[in-house]
C-alpha atoms as a PDB file:
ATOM      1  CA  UNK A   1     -11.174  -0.633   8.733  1.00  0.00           C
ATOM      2  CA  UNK A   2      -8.681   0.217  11.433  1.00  0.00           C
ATOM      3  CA  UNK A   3      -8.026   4.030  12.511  1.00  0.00           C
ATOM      4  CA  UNK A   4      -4.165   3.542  11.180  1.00  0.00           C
ATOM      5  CA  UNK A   5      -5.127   1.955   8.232  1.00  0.00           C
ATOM      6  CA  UNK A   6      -7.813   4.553   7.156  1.00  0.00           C
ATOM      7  CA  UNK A   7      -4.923   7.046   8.049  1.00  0.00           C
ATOM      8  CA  UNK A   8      -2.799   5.816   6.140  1.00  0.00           C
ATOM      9  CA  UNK A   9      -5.084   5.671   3.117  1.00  0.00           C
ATOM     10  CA  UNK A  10      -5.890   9.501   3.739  1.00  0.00           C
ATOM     11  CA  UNK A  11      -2.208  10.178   3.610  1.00  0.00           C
ATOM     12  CA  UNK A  12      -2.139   7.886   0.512  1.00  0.00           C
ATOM     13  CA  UNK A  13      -4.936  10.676  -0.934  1.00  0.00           C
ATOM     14  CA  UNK A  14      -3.388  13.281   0.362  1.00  0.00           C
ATOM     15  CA  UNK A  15       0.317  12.778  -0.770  1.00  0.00           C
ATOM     16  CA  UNK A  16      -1.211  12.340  -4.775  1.00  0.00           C
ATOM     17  CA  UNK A  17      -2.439  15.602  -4.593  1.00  0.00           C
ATOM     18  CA  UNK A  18       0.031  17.351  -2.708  1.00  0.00           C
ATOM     19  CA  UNK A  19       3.489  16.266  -3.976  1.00  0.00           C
ATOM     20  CA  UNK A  20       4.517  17.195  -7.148  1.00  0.00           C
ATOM     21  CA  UNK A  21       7.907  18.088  -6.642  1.00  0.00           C
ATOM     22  CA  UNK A  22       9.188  14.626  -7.974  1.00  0.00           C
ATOM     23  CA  UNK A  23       9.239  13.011 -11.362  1.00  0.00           C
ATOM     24  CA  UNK A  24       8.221   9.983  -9.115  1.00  0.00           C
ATOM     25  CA  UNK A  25       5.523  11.807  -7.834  1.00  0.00           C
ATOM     26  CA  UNK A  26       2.435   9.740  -8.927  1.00  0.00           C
ATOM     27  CA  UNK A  27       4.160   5.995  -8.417  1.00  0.00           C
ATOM     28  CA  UNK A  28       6.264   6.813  -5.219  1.00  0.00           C
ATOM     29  CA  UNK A  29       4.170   8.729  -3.004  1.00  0.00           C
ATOM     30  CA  UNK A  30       2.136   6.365  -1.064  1.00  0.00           C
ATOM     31  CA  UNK A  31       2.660   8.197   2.020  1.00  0.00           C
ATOM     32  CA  UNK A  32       3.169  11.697   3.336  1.00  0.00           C
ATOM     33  CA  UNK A  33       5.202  12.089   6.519  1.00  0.00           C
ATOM     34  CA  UNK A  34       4.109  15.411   7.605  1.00  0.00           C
ATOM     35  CA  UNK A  35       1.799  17.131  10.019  1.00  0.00           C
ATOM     36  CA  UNK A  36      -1.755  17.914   9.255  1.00  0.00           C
ATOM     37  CA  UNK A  37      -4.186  20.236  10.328  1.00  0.00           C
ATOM     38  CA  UNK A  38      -6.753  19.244  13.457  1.00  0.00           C
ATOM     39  CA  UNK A  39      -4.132  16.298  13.796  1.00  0.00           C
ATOM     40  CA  UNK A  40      -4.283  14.527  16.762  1.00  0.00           C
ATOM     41  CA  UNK A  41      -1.194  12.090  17.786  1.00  0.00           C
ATOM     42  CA  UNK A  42       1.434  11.107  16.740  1.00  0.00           C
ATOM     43  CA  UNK A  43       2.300  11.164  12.721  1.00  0.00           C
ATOM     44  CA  UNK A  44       1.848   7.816  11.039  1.00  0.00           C
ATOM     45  CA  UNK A  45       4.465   4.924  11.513  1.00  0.00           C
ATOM     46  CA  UNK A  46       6.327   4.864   8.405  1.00  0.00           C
ATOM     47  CA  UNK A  47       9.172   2.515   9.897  1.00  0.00           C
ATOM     48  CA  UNK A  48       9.962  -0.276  12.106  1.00  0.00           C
ATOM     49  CA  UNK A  49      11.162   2.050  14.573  1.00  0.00           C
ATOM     50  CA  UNK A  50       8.583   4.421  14.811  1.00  0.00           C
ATOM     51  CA  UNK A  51       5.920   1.400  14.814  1.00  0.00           C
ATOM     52  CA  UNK A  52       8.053   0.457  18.448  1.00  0.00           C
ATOM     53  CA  UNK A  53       7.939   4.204  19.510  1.00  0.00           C
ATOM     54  CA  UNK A  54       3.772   3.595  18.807  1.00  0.00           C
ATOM     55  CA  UNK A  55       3.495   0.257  20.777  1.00  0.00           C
ATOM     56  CA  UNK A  56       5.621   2.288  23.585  1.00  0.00           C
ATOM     57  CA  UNK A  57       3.824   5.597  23.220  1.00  0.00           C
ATOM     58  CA  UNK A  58       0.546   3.383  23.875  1.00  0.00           C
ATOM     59  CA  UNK A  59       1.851   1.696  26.740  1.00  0.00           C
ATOM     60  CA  UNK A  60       2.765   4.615  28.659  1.00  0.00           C
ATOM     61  CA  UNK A  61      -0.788   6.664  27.703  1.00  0.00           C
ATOM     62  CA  UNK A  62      -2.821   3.821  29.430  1.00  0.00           C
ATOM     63  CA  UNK A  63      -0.549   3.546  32.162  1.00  0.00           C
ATOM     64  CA  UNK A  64      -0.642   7.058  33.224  1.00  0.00           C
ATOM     65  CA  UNK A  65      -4.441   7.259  32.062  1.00  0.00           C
ATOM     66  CA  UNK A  66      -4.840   4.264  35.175  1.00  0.00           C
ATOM     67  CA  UNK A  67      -2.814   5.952  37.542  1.00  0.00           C
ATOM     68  CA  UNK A  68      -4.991   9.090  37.012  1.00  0.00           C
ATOM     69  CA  UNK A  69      -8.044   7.094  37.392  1.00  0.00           C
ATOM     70  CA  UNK A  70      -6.721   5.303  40.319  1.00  0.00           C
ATOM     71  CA  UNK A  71      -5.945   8.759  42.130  1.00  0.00           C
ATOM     72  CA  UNK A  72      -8.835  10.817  41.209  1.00  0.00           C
ATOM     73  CA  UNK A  73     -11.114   7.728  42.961  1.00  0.00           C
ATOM     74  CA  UNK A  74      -8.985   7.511  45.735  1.00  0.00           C
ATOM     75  CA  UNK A  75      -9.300  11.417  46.217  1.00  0.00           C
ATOM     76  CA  UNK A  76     -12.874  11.577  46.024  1.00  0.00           C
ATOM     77  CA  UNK A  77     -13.029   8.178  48.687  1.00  0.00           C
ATOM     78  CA  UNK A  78     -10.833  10.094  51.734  1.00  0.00           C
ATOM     79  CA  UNK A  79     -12.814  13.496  50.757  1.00  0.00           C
ATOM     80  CA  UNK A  80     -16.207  11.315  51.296  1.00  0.00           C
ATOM     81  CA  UNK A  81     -14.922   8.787  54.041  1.00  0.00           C
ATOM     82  CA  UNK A  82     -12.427  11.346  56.197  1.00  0.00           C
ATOM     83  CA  UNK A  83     -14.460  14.471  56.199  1.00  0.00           C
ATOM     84  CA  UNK A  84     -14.990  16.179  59.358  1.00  0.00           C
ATOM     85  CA  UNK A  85     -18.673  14.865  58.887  1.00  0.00           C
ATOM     86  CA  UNK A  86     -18.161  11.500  58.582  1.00  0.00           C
ATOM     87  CA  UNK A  87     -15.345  11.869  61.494  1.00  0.00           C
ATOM     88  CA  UNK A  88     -16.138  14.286  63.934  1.00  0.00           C
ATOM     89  CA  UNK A  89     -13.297  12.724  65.710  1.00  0.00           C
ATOM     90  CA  UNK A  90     -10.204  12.144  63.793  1.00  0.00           C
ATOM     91  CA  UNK A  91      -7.626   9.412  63.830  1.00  0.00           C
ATOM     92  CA  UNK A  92      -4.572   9.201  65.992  1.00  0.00           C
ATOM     93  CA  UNK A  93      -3.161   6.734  63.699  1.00  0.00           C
ATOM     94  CA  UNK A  94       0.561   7.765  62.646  1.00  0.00           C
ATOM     95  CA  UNK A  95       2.172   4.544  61.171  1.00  0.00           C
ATOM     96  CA  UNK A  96       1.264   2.189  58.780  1.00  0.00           C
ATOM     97  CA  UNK A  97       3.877  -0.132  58.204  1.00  0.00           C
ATOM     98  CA  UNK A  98       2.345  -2.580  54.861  1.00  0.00           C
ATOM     99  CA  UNK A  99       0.485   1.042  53.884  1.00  0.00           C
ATOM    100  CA  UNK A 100       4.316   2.347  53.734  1.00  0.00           C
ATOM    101  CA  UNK A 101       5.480  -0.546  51.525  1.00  0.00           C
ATOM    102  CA  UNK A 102       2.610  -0.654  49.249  1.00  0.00           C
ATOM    103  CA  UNK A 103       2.991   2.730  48.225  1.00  0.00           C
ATOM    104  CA  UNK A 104       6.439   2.884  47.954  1.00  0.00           C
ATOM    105  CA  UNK A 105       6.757  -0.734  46.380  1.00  0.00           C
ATOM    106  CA  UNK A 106       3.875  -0.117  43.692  1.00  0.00           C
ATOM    107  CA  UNK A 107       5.875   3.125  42.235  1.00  0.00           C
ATOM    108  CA  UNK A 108       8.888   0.979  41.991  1.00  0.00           C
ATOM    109  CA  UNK A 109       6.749  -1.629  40.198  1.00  0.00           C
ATOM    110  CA  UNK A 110       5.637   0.657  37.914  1.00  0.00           C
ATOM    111  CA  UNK A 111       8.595   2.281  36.757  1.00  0.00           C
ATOM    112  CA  UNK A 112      10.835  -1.516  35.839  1.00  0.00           C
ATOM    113  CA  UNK A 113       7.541  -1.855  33.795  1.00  0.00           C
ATOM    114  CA  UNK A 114       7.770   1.232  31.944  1.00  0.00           C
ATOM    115  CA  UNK A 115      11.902   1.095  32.030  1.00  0.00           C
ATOM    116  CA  UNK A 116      11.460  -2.906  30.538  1.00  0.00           C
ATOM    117  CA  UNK A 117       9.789  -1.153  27.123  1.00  0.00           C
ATOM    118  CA  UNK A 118      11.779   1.410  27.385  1.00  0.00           C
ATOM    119  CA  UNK A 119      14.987   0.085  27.003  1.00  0.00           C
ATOM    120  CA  UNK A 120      14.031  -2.500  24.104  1.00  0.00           C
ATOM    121  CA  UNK A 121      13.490   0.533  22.188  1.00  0.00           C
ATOM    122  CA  UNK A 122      16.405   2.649  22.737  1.00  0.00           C
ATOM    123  CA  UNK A 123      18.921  -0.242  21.624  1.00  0.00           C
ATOM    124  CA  UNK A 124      16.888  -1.392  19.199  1.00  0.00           C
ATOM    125  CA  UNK A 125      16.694   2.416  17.231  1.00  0.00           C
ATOM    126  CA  UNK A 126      20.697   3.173  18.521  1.00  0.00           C
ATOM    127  CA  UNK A 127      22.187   1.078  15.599  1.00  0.00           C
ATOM    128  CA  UNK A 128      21.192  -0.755  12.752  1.00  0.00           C
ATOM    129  CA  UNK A 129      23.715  -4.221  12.572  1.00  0.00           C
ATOM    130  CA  UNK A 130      24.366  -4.290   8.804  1.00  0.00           C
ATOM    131  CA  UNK A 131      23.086  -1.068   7.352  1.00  0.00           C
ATOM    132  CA  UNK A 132      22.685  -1.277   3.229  1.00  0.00           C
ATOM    133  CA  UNK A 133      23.377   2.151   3.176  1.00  0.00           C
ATOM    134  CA  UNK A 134      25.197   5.155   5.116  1.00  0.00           C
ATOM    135  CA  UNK A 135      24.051   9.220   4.535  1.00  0.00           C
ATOM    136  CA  UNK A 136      26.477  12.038   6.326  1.00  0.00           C
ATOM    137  CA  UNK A 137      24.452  14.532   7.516  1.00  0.00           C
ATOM    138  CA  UNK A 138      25.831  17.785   8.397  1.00  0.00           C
ATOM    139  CA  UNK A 139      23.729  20.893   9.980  1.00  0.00           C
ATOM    140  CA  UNK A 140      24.590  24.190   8.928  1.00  0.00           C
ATOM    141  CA  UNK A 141      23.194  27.573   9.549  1.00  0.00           C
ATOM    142  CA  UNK A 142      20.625  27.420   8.428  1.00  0.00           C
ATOM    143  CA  UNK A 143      20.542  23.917   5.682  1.00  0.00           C
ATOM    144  CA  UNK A 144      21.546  20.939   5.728  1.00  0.00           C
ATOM    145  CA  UNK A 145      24.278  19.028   3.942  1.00  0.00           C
ATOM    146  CA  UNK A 146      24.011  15.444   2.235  1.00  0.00           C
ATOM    147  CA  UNK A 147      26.586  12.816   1.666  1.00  0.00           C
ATOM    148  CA  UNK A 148      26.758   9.265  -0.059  1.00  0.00           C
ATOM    149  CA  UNK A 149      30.057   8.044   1.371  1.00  0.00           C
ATOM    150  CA  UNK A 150      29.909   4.707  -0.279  1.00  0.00           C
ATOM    151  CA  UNK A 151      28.541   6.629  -3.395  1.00  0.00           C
ATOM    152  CA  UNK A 152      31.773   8.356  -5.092  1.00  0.00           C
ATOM    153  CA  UNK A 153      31.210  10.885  -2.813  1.00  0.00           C
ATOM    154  CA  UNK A 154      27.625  12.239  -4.054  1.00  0.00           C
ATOM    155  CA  UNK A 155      26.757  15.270  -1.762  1.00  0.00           C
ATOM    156  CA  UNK A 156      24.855  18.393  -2.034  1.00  0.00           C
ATOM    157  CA  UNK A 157      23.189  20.771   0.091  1.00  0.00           C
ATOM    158  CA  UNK A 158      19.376  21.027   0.864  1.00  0.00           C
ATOM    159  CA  UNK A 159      17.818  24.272   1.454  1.00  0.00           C
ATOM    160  CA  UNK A 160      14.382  25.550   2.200  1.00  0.00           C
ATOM    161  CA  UNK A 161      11.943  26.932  -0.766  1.00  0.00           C
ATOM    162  CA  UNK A 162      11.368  30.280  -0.130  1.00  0.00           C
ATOM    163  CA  UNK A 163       7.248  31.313  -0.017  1.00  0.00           C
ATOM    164  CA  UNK A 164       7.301  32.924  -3.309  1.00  0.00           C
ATOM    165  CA  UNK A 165       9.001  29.978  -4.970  1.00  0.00           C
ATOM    166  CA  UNK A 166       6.381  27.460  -4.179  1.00  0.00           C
ATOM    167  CA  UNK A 167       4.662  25.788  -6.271  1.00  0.00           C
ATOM    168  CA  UNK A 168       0.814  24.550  -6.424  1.00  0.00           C
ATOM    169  CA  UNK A 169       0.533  21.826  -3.981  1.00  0.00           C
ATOM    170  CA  UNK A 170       4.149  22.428  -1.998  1.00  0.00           C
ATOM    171  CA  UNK A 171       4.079  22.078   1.438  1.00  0.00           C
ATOM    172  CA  UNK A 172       5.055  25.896   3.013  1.00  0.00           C
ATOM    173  CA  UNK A 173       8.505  25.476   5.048  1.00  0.00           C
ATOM    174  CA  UNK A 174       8.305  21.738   4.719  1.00  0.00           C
ATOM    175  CA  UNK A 175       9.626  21.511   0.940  1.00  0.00           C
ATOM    176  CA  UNK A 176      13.397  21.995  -0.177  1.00  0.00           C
ATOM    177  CA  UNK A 177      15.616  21.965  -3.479  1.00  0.00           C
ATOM    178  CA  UNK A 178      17.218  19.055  -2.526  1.00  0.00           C
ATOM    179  CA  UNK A 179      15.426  15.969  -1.322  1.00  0.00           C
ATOM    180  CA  UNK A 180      17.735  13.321  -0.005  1.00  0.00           C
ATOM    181  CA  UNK A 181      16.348   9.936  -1.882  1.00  0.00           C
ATOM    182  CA  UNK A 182      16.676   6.899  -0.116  1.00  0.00           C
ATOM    183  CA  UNK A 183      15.609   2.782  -1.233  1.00  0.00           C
ATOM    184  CA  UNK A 184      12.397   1.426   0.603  1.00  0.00           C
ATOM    185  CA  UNK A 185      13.154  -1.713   3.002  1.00  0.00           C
ATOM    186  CA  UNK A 186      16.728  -0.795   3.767  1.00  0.00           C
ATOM    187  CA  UNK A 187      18.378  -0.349   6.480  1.00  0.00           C
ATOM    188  CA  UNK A 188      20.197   2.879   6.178  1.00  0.00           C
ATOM    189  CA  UNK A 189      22.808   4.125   8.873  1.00  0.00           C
ATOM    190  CA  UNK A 190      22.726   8.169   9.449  1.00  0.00           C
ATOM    191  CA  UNK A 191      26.181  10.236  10.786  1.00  0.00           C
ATOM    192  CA  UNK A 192      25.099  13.499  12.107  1.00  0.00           C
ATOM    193  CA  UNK A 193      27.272  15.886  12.683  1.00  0.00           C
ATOM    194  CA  UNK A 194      27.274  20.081  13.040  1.00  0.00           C
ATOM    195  CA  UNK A 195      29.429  22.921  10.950  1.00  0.00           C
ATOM    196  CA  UNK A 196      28.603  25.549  13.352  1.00  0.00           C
ATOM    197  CA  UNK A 197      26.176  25.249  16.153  1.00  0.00           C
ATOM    198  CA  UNK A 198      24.107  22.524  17.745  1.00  0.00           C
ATOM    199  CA  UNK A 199      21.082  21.728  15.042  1.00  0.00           C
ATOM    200  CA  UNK A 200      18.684  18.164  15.656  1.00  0.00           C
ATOM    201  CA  UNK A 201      17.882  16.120  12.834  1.00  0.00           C
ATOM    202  CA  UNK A 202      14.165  14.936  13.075  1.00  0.00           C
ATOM    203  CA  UNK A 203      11.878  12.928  11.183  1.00  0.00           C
ATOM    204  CA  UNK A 204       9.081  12.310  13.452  1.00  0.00           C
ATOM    205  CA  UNK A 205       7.236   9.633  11.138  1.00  0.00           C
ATOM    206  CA  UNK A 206      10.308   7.297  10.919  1.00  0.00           C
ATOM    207  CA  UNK A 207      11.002   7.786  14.398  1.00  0.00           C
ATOM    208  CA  UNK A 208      14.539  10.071  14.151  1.00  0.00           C
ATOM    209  CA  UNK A 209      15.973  12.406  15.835  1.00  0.00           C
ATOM    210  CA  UNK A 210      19.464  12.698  16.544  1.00  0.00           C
ATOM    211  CA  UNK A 211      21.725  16.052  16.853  1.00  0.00           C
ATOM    212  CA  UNK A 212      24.017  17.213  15.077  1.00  0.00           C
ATOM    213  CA  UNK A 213      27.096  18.605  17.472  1.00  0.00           C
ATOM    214  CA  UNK A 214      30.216  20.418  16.076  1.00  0.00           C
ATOM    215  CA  UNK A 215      32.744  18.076  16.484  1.00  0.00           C
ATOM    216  CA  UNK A 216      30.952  14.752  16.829  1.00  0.00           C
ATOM    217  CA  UNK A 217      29.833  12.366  14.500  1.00  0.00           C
ATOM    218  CA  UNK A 218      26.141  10.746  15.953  1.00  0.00           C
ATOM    219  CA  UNK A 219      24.749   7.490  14.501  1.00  0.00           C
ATOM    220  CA  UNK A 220      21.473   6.487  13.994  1.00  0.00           C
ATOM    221  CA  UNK A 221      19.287   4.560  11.525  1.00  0.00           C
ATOM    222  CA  UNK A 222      16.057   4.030   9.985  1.00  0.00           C
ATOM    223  CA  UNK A 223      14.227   1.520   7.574  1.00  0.00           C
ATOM    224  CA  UNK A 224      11.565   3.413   5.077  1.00  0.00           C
ATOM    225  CA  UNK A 225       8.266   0.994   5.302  1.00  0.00           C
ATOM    226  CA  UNK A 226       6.810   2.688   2.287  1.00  0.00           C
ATOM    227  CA  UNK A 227       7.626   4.697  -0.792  1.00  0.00           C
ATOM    228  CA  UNK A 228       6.904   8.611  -0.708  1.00  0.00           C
ATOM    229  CA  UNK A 229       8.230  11.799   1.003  1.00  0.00           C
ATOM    230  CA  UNK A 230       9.017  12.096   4.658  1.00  0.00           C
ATOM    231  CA  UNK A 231       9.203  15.575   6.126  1.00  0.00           C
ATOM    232  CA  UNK A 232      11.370  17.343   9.132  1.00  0.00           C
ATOM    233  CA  UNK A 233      12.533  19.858  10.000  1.00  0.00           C
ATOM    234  CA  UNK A 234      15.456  20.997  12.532  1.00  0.00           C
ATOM    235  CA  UNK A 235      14.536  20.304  15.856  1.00  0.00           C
ATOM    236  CA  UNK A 236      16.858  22.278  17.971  1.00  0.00           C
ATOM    237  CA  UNK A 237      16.825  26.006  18.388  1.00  0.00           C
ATOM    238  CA  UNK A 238      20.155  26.879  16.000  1.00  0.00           C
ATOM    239  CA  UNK A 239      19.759  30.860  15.639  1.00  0.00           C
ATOM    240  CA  UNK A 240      17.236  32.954  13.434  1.00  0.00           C
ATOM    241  CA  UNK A 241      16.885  30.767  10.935  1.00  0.00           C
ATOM    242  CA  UNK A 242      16.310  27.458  12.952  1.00  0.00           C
ATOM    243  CA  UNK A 243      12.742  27.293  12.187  1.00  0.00           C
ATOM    244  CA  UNK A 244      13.636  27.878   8.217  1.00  0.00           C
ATOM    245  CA  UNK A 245      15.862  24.260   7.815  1.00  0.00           C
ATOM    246  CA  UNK A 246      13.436  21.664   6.875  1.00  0.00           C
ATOM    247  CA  UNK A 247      14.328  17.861   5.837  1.00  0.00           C
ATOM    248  CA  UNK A 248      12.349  16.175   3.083  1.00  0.00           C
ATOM    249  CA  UNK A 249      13.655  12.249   2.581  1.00  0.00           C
ATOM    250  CA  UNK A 250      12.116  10.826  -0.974  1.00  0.00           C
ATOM    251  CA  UNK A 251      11.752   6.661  -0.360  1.00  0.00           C
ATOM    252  CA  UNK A 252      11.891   4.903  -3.803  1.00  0.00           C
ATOM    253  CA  UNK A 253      12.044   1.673  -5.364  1.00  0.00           C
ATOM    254  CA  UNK A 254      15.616  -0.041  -5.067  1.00  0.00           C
ATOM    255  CA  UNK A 255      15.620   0.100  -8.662  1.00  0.00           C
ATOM    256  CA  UNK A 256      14.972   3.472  -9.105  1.00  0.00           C
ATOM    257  CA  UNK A 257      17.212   4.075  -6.081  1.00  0.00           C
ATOM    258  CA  UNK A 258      20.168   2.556  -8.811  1.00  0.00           C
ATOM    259  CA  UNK A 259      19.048   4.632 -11.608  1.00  0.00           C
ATOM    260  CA  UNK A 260      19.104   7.790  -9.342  1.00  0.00           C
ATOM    261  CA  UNK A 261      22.578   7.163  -8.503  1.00  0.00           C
ATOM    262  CA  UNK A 262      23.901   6.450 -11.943  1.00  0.00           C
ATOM    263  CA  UNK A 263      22.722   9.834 -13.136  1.00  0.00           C
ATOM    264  CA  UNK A 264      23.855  11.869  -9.911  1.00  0.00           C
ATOM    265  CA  UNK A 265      26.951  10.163 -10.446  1.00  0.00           C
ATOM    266  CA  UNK A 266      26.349  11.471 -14.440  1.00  0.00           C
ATOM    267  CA  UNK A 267      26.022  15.054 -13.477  1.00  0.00           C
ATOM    268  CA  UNK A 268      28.986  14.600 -10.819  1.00  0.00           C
ATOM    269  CA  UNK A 269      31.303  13.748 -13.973  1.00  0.00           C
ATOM    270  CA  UNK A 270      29.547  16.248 -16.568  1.00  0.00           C
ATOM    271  CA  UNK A 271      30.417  18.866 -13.563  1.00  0.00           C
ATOM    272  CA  UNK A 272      33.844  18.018 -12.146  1.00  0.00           C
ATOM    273  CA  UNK A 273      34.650  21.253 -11.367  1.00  0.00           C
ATOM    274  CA  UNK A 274      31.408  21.676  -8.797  1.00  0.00           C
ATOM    275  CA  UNK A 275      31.308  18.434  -7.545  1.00  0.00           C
ATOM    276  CA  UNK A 276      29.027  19.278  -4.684  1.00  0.00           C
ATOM    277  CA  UNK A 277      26.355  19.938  -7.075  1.00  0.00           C
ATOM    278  CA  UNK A 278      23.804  17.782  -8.430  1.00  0.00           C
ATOM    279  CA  UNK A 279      21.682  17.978 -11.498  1.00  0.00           C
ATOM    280  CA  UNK A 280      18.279  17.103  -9.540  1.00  0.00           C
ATOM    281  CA  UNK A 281      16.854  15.320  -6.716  1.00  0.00           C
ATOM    282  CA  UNK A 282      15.065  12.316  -8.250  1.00  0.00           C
ATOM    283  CA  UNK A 283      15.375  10.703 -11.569  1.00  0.00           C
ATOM    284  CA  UNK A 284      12.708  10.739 -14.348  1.00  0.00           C
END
């Protein structure tokens, strides 16, 4: 078995046992997306894009793993060939014109092939061409908004659980009240925007971050590989409560996506006179 596929089937474990925030706790979370302890590397891919930021995260650790080779050995060559032992008498030599090109012609070599990569992966995770779906997200000090523009307008607010709310099992300054629920295997188009200050929407294991800026509406995407709960949290410094905003997205079936929405959209007409709040996060 593969080191990403046993990880994955740890996080598998691990997400029965610790998310039971959700009604769809035992049938939806296949995956965790959050950080845990002695980890090393990057959080599991959990969507086409991050799979891309993987591929070029690996390209770019052997290439500066060869270049560090490559140096180191050349180090330890002039210390052994040049030293005043081996060269009593040193060498006049001042020029060296195809020395000159090769080491200024290799850099530039190096950097189109890390820039080639590179750019694939920016346009490919700017926008997604026919998004199924579109969440506003605004940053506020210190939560974060949710809307459902093509939903009736379904919004509510997300906010952090506080210690001595948790529950057995709830991840500490990871969970909130509010998970925003999204369908697995869509494409789903994110506007981020800021109330107050600059925040930074991030969800390392489906590859997003984008900030949120007073005044301007930032796009982004992303295309949940698996059903289960993805965690963030704010990722730029917003005041004293920036490290106290966390981001938890719930990936569920399409259909249960549909039944979610009919009874947010329930509550939303049961409530008219709050419509910005909503009766729960996932359905039964």
């Amino acid at each position: 078995m593969s080191v990403s596929k046993m990880c994955a089937a740890a996080a598998a474990l691990f997400a029965g046992i610790m998310v039971n925030g959700s009604a769809f706790a035992e049938e939806a979370a296949q995956a965790i997306g959050a950080p845990h302890a002695k980890q090393l590397g990057l959080q599991a891919a959990a969507s086409p894009v991050m799979e891309r930021l993987h591929d070029f995260h690996n390209i770019l650790l052997w290439t500066i793993v060869s270049i560090a080779v490559f140096v180191t050995l050349l180090l330890l060559y002039v210390m052994v060939r040049f030293n005043k032992r081996a060269n009593p008498v040193p060498s006049s030599t001042t020029h060296h014109t195809w020395l000159e090109v090769a080491w200024t012609g290799i850099p530039v070599l190096i950097l189109l092939f890390i820039a080639v990569p590179s750019f694939r992966v920016l346009y490919y995770m700017d926008k997604a061409p026919n998004p199924e779906l579109t969440v506003k997200i605004t940053g506020h000090q210190w939560y974060w908004s949710f809307e459902y523009p093509d939903h009736e307008g379904l919004a509510f607010d997300a906010r952090m659980i506080p210690d001595e709310e948790l529950q057995p099992g709830q991840l500490r300054l990871l969970e909130v009240d509010q998970r925003l629920v999204v369908p697995v295997g869509a494409d789903v188009r994110v506007l981020v925007t800021g109330a107050d200050v600059i925040h930074s929407f991030a969800i390392p294991s489906l590859g997003v971050k984008k900030d949120a800026m007073p005044g301007r509406l930032n796009e982004t995407w992303f295309n949940v590989s698996h059903e289960g709960v993805y965690y963030g949290q704010c990722s730029e410094i917003c005041g004293t409560g920036h490290g106290y905003m966390p981001i938890a997205i719930e990936a569920v079936s399409k259909e249960r996506f549909q039944e979610w929405l009919g009874q947010q959209k329930q509550a939303l007409n049961n409530n008219a006179s709050a419509p910005r709040q909503v009766a729960q996060t996932t359905a039964p």
